[in-house]
Protein backbone atom coordinates (compact mmCIF):
# COMPACT_ATOMS: atom_id res chain seq x y z
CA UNK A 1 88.91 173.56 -45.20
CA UNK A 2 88.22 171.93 -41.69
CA UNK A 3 87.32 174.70 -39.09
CA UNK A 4 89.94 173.35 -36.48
CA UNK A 5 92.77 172.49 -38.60
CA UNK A 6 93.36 174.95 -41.22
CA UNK A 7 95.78 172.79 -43.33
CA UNK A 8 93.19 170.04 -43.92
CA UNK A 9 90.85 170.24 -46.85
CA UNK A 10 87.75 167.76 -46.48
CA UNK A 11 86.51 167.10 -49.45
CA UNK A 12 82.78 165.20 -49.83
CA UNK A 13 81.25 163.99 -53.25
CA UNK A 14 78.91 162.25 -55.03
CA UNK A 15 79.06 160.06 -58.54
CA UNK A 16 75.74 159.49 -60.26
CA UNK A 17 74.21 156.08 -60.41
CA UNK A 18 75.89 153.19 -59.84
CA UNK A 19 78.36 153.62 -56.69
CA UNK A 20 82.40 153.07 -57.75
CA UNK A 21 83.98 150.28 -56.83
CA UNK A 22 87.35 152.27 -55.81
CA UNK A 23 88.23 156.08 -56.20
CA UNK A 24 91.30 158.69 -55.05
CA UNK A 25 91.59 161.96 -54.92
CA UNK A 26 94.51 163.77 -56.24
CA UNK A 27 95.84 167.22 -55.18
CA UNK A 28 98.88 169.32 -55.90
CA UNK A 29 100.11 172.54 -54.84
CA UNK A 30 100.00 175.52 -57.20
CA UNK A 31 102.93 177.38 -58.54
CA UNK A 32 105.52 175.13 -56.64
CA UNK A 33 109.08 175.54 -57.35
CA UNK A 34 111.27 172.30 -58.25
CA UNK A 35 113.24 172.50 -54.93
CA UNK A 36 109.72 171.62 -53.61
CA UNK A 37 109.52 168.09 -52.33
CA UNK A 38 106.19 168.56 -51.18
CA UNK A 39 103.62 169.59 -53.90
CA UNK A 40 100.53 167.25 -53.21
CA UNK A 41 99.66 163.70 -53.12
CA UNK A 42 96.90 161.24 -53.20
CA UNK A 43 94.12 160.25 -50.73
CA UNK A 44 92.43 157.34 -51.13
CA UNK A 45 88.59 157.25 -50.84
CA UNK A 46 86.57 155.19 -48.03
CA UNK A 47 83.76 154.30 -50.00
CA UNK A 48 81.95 153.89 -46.77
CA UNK A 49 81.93 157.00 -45.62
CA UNK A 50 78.65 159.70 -46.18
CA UNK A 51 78.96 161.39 -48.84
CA UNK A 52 82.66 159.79 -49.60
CA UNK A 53 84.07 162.19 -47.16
CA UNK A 54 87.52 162.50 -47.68
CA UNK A 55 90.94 164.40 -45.45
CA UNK A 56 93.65 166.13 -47.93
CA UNK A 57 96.16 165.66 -45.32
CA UNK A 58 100.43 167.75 -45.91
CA UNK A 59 98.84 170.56 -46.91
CA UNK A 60 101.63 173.64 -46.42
CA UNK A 61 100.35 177.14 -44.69
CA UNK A 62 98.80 180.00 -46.33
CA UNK A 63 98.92 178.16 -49.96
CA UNK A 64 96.25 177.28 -53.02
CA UNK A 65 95.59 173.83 -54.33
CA UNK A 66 93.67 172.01 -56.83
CA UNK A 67 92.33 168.74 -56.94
CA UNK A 68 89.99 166.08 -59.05
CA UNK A 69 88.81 163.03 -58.22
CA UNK A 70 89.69 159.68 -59.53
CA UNK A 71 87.05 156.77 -59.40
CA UNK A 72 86.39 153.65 -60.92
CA UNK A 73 83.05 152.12 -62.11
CA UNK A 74 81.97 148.82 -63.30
CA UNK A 75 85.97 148.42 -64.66
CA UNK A 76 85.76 152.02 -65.98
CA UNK A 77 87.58 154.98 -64.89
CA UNK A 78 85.65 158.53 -64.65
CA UNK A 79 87.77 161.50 -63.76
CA UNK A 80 86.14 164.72 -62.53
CA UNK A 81 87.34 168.41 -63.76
CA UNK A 82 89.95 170.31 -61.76
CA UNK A 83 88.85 171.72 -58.66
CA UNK A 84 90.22 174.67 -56.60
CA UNK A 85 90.63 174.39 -52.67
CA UNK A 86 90.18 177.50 -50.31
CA UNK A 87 94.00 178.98 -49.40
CA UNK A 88 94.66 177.59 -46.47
CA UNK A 89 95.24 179.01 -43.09
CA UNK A 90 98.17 179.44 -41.03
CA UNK A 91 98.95 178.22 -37.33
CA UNK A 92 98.91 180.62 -34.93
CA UNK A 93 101.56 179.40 -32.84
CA UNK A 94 103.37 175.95 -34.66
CA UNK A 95 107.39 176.23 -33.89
CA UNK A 96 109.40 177.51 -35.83
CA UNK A 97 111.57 175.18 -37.81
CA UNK A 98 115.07 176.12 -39.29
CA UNK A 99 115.98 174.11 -41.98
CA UNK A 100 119.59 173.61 -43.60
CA UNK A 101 119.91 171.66 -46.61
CA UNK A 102 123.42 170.27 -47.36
CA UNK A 103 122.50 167.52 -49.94
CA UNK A 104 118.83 168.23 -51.51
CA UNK A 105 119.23 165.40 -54.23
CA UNK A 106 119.59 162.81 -51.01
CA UNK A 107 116.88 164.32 -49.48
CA UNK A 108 114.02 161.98 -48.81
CA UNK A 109 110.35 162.86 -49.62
CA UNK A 110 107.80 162.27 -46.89
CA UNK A 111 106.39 163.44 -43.28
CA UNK A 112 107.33 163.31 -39.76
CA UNK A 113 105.30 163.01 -37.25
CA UNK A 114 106.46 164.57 -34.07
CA UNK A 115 105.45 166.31 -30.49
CA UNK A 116 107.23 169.12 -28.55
CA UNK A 117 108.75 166.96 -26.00
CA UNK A 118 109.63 169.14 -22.97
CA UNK A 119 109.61 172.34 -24.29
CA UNK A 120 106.31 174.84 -24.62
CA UNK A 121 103.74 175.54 -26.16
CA UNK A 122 103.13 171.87 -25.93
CA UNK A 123 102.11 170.43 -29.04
CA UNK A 124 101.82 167.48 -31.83
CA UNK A 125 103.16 168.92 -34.83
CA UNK A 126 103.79 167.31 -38.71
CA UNK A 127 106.70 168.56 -40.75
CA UNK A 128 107.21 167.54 -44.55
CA UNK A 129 110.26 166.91 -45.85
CA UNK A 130 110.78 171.00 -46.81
CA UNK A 131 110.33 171.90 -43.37
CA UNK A 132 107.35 173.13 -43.52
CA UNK A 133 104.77 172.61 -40.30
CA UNK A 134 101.99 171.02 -42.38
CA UNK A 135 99.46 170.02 -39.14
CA UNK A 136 99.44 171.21 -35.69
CA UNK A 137 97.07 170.69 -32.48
CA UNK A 138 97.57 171.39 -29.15
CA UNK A 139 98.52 168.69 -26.29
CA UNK A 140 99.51 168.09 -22.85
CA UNK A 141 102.34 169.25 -20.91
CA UNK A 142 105.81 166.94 -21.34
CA UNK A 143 104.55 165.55 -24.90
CA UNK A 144 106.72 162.93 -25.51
CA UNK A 145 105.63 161.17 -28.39
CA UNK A 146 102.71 162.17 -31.37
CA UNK A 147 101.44 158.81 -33.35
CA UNK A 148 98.77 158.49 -36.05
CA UNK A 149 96.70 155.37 -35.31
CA UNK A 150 97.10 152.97 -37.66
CA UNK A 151 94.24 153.55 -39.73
CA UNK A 152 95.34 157.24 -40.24
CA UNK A 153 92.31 158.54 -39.08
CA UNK A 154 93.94 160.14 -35.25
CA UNK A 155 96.42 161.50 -33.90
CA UNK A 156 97.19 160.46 -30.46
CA UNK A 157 99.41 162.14 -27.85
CA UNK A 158 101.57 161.00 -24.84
CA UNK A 159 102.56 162.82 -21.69
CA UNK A 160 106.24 161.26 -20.61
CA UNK A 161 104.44 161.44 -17.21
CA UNK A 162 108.42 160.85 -15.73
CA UNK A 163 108.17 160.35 -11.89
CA UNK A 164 105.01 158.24 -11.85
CA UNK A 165 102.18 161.44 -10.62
CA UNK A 166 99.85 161.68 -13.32
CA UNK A 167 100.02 160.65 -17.29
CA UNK A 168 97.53 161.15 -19.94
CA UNK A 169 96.77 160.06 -23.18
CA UNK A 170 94.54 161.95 -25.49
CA UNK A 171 93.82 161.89 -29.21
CA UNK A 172 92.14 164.01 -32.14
CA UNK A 173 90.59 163.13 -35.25
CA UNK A 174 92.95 164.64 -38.18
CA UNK A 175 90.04 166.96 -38.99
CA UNK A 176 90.66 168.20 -35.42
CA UNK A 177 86.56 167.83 -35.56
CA UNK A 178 86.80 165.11 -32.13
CA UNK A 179 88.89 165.61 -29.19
CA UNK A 180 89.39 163.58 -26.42
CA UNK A 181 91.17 164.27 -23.36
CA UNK A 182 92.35 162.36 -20.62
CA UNK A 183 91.38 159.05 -22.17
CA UNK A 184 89.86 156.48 -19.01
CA UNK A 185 92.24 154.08 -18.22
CA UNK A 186 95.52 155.37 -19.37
CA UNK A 187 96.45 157.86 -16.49
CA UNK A 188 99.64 155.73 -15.47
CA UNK A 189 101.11 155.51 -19.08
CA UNK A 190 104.27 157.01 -19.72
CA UNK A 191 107.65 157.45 -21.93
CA UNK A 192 106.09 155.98 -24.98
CA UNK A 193 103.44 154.46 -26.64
CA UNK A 194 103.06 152.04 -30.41
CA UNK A 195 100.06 151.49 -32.46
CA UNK A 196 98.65 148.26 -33.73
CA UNK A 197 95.86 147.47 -36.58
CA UNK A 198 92.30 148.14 -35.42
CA UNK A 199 92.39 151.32 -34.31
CA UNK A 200 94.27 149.81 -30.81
CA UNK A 201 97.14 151.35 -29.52
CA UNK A 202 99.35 149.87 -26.94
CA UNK A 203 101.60 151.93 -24.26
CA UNK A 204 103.87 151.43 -21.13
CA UNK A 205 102.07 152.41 -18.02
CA UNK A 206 103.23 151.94 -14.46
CA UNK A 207 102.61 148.82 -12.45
CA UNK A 208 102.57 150.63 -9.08
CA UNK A 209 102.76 154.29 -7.47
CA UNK A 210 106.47 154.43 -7.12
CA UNK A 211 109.89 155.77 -8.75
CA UNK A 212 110.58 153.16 -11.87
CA UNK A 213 108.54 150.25 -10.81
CA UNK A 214 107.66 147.17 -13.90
CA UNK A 215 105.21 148.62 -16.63
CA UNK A 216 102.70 147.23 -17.74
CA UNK A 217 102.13 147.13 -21.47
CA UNK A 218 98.82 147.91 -21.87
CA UNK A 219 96.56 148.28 -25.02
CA UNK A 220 93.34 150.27 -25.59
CA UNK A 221 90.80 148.99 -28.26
CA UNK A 222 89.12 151.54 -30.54
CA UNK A 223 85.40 150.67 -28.29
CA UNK A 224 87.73 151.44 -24.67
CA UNK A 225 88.44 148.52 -23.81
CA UNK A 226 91.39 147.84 -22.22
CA UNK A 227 93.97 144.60 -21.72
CA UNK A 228 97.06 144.29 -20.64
CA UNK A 229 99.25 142.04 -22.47
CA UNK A 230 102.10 141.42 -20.33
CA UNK A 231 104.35 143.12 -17.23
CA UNK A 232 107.96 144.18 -18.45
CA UNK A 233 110.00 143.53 -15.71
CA UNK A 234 112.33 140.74 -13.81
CA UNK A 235 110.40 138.17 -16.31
CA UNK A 236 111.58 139.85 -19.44
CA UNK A 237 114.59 141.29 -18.19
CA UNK A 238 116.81 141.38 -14.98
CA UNK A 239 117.12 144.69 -12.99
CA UNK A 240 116.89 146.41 -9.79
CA UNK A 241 115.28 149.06 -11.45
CA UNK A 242 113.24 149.93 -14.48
CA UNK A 243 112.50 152.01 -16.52
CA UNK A 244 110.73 151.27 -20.16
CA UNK A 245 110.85 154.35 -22.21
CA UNK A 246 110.57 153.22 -25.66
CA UNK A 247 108.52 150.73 -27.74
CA UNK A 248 107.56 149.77 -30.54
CA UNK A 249 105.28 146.69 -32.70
CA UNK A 250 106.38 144.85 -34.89
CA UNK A 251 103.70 143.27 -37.30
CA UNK A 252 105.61 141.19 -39.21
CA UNK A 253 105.93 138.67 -35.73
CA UNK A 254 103.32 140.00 -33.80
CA UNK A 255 105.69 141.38 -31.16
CA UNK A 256 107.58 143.83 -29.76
CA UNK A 257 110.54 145.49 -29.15
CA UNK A 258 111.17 147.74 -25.57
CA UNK A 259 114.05 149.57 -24.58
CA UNK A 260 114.67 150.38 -21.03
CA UNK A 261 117.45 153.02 -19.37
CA UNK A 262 117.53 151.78 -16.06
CA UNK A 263 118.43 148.54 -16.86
CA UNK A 264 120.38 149.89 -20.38
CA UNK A 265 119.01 146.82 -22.15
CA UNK A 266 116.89 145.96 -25.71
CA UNK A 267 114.73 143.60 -25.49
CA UNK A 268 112.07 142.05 -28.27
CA UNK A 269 109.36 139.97 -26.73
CA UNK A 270 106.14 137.80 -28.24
CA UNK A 271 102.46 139.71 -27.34
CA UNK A 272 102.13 136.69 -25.03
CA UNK A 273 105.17 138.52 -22.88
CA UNK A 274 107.60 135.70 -24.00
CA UNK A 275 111.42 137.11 -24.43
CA UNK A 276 113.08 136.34 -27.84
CA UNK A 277 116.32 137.85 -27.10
CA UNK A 278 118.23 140.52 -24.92
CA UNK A 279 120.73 143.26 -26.33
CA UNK A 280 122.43 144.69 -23.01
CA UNK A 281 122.05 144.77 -19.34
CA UNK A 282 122.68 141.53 -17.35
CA UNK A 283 122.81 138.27 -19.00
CA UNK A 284 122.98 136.40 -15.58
CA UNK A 285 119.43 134.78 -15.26
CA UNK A 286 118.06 136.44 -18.05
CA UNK A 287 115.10 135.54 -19.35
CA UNK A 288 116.18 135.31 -22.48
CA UNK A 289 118.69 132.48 -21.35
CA UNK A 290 121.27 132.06 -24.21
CA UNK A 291 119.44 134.46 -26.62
CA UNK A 292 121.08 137.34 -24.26
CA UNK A 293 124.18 139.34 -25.81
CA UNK A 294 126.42 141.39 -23.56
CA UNK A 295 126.34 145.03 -25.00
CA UNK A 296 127.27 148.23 -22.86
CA UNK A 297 125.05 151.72 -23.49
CA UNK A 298 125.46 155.10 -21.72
CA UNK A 299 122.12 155.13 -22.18
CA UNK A 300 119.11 153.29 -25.08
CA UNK A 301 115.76 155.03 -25.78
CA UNK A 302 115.03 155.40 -29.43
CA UNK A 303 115.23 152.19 -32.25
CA UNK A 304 114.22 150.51 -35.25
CA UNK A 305 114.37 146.79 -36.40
CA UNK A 306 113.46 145.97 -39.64
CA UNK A 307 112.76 142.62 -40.62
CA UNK A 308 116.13 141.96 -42.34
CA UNK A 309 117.67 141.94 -39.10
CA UNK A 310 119.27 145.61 -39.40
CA UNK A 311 118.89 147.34 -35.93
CA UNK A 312 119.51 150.62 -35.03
CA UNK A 313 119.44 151.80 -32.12
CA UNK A 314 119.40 155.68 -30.21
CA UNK A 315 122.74 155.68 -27.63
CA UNK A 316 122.19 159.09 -25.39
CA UNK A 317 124.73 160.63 -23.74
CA UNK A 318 124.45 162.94 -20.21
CA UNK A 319 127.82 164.66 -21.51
CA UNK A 320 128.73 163.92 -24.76
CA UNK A 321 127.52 163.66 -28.20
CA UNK A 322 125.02 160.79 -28.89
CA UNK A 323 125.74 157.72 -30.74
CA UNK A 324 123.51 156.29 -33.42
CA UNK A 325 124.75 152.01 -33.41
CA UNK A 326 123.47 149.89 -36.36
CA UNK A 327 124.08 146.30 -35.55
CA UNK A 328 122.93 143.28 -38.13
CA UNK A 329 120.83 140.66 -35.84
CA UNK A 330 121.39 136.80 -36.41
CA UNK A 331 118.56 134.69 -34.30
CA UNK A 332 118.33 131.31 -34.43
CA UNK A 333 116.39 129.02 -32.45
CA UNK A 334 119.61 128.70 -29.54
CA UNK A 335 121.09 131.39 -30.26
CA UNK A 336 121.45 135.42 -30.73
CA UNK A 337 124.69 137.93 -32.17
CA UNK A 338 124.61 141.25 -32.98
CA UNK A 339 127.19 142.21 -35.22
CA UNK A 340 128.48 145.70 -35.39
CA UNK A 341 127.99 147.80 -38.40
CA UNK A 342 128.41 151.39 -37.44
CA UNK A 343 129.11 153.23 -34.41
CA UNK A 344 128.28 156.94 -35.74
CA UNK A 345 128.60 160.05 -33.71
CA UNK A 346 127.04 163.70 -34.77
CA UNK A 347 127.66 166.78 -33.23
CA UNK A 348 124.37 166.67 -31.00
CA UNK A 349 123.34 164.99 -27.83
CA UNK A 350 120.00 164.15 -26.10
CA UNK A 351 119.86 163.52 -22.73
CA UNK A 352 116.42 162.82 -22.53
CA UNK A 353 114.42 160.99 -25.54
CA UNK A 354 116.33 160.38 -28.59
CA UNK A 355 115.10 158.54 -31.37
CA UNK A 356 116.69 157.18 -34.56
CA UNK A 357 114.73 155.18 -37.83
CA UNK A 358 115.92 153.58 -41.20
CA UNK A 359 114.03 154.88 -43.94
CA UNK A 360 112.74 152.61 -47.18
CA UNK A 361 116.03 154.32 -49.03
CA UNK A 362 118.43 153.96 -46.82
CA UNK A 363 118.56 157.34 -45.30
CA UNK A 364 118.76 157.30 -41.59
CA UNK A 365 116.37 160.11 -39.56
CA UNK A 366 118.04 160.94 -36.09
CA UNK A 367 115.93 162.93 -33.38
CA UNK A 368 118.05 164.74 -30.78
CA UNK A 369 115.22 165.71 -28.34
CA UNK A 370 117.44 167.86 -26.30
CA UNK A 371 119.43 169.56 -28.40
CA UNK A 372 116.18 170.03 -30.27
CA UNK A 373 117.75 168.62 -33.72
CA UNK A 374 115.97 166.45 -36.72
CA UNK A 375 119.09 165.26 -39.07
CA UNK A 376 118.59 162.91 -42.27
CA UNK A 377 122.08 161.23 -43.00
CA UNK A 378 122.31 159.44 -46.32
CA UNK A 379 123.19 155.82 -46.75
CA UNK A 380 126.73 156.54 -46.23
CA UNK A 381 126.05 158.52 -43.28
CA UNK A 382 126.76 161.84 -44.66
CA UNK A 383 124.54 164.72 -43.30
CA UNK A 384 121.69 165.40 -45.73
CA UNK A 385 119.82 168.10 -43.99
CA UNK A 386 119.02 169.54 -40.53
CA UNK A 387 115.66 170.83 -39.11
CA UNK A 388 116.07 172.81 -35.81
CA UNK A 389 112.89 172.49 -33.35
CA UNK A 390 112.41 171.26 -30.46
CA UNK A 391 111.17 167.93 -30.25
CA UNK A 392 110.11 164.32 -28.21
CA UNK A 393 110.48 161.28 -30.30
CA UNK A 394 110.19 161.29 -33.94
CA UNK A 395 108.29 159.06 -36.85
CA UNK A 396 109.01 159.51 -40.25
CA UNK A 397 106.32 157.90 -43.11
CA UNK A 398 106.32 158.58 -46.85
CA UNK A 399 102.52 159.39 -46.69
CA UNK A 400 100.03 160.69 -44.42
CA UNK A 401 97.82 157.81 -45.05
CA UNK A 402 97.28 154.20 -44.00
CA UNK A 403 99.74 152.66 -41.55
CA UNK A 404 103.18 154.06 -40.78
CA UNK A 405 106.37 151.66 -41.49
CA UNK A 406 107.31 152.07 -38.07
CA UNK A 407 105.12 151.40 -35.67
């Protein structure tokens, strides 16, 4: 088990002669029940690593596994015998999670990847779809959001850094092994930050020393380097203020989408900083010229858009419940709708954060930061089940490996 992380086996190997040409390693849980969800997975092998070294990654606390390896060789496959993995160790001080299951045979299987938000001990924290707090590190004050690179291989934190003093960014290998704080470059980012392939990840950071001034968007390559893209401000959108709080890449385009809660607007735009259309805020001038669609918000932060054109979107509310709005997208080269599907209201409200995601069956995962509420509705929009922690923004992902479906 890795000495910093006690829920993360690490797992190194060796296959006489000739190397394998691919190879996985499978683990499960032992004596799991069949209201389990999460009893093991598979981790795939980087054949370049030494000695094939390899993360199990979703282990639970204070439980025994097994595992063999899988490998393939010269079109053959060769499976080891059945190996037994140290118990693993318990967090001292991961939050506590209550969980209330309404509909287990909707519930979706999978991980989500999540940070304390306001509240302390400040933290970056993974639950699995039981509830159970299945990685845990340490991070700065006001951690607003927790992201795996793409690659899987770090976890990287965010402070929401609100009024524009001090930010930081820092990351840890999933091992916990490497730890680096207050990352050069990135003491102005805030609110919210996406990942990209390569190892790069890309966040908002203030233009200027002053109360909601334009952000930069501003991405850091694996070797430091840093460039920034483009400025989100009166050339994306129109506002006297602004204030970007959420973002997110989309791969699929090579752009991205930005929400901002000054100006109450949605907003996708090219990596070259060129608007593709507006959902929101003032259409008079906008940058997005006819592409802009009138739409009025208490207040956006949280979204998803898939590549079908299904949108949803995180509506907070200062005094009231919070809305969750799926709207079905039509772009065309003049023109932009958003049609209304669902205006759906819980019994929760954020008034800070929020965040909301479509998952691969048609669940939907709502984060009420405030509140401090995780709720999985099913495709009809029925409650599924409830986890009770306090939380920033949220990213579910049906593995702990590879890239996550939202970025």
């Amino acid at each position: 088990m890795s000495s910093k992380i006690g829920t993360v086996g690490v797992v190194e190997w060796r296959l006489g002669g000739t190397a394998p040409s691919s190879a996985k390693i499978v683990y499960r849980l032992k004596d799991a029940s069949e209201a389990t969800l999460n009893r093991g997975g598979e981790a795939p092998v980087n054949l370049d690593k030494p000695s094939y070294r390899t993360l199990l990654l979703g282990l639970k606390q204070s439980k025994d596994y097994s595992f063999h390896i899988e490998a393939t060789r010269d079109g053959e496959p060769c499976t080891s015998a059945e190996y037994a993995l140290p118990t693993t160790r318990s967090f001292a001080s991961s939050p506590s999670v209550a969980v209330n299951v309404v509909r287990s045979d909707e519930r979706a299987p999978g991980f989500i990847v999540t940070s304390s938000g306001t509240s302390l001990p400040s933290s970056a924290f993974i639950l699995d779809a039981d509830g159970d707090v299945v990685w845990y590190f340490d991070g700065p004050q006001n951690l607003a959001r927790a992201q795996m690179d793409y690659e899987g291989e770090n976890m990287w934190m965010l402070e929401l850094n609100l009024t524009n003093e001090l930010g930081e960014m820092r990351y840890v290998s999933m091992d916990g092994e490497e730890e680096h704080l207050d990352v050069p470059g990135l003491e102005t980012t805030h609110h919210d930050f996406t990942v990209m392939p390569g190892g790069r990840v890309a966040a908002l950071a203030w233009s200027v020393p002053a109360i909601d001034p334009e952000s930069d968007l501003v991405v850091r390559a694996p070797d430091g380097t840093l460039t920034k893209l483009f400025t989100i401000g009166n050339d994306v959108y129109r506002s006297s203020a602004f204030h970007a709080n959420a973002i997110h890449y989309l791969p699929f385009d090579d752009s991205f989408t930005v929400a901002d809660g000054n100006a109450n607007a949605l907003v996708k735009v090219s990596s070259a900083g060129a608007p593709k259309w507006q959902l929101g805020g003032s259409c008079d001038a906008a940058p997005a010229g006819e592409k802009c669609a009138p739409r009025v918000w208490d207040l956006v932060h949280g979204h998803h858009l898939l590549e079908d054109g299904t949108f949803v979107v995180f509506n907070n509310s200062y005094t009231e419940t919070a809305h969750v709005i799926e709207f079905r997208l039509d772009v065309t080269e003049s023109a932009f709708s958003a049609a209304l599907v669902r205006d759906y209201t819980g019994n929760a409200a954020s008034s800070n954060l929020g965040d909301v995601q479509r998952l691969p069956g048609g669940n939907t995962l709502v984060t009420y930061a405030t509140d401090g509420k995780i709720v999985e509705l099913d495709s009809s929009w029925n409650e599924v089940q409830t986890f009770s922690v306090r939380v920033g923004y949220s990213n579910w992902r049906p593995t702990l490996y590879g890239p996550p479906l939202r970025l």
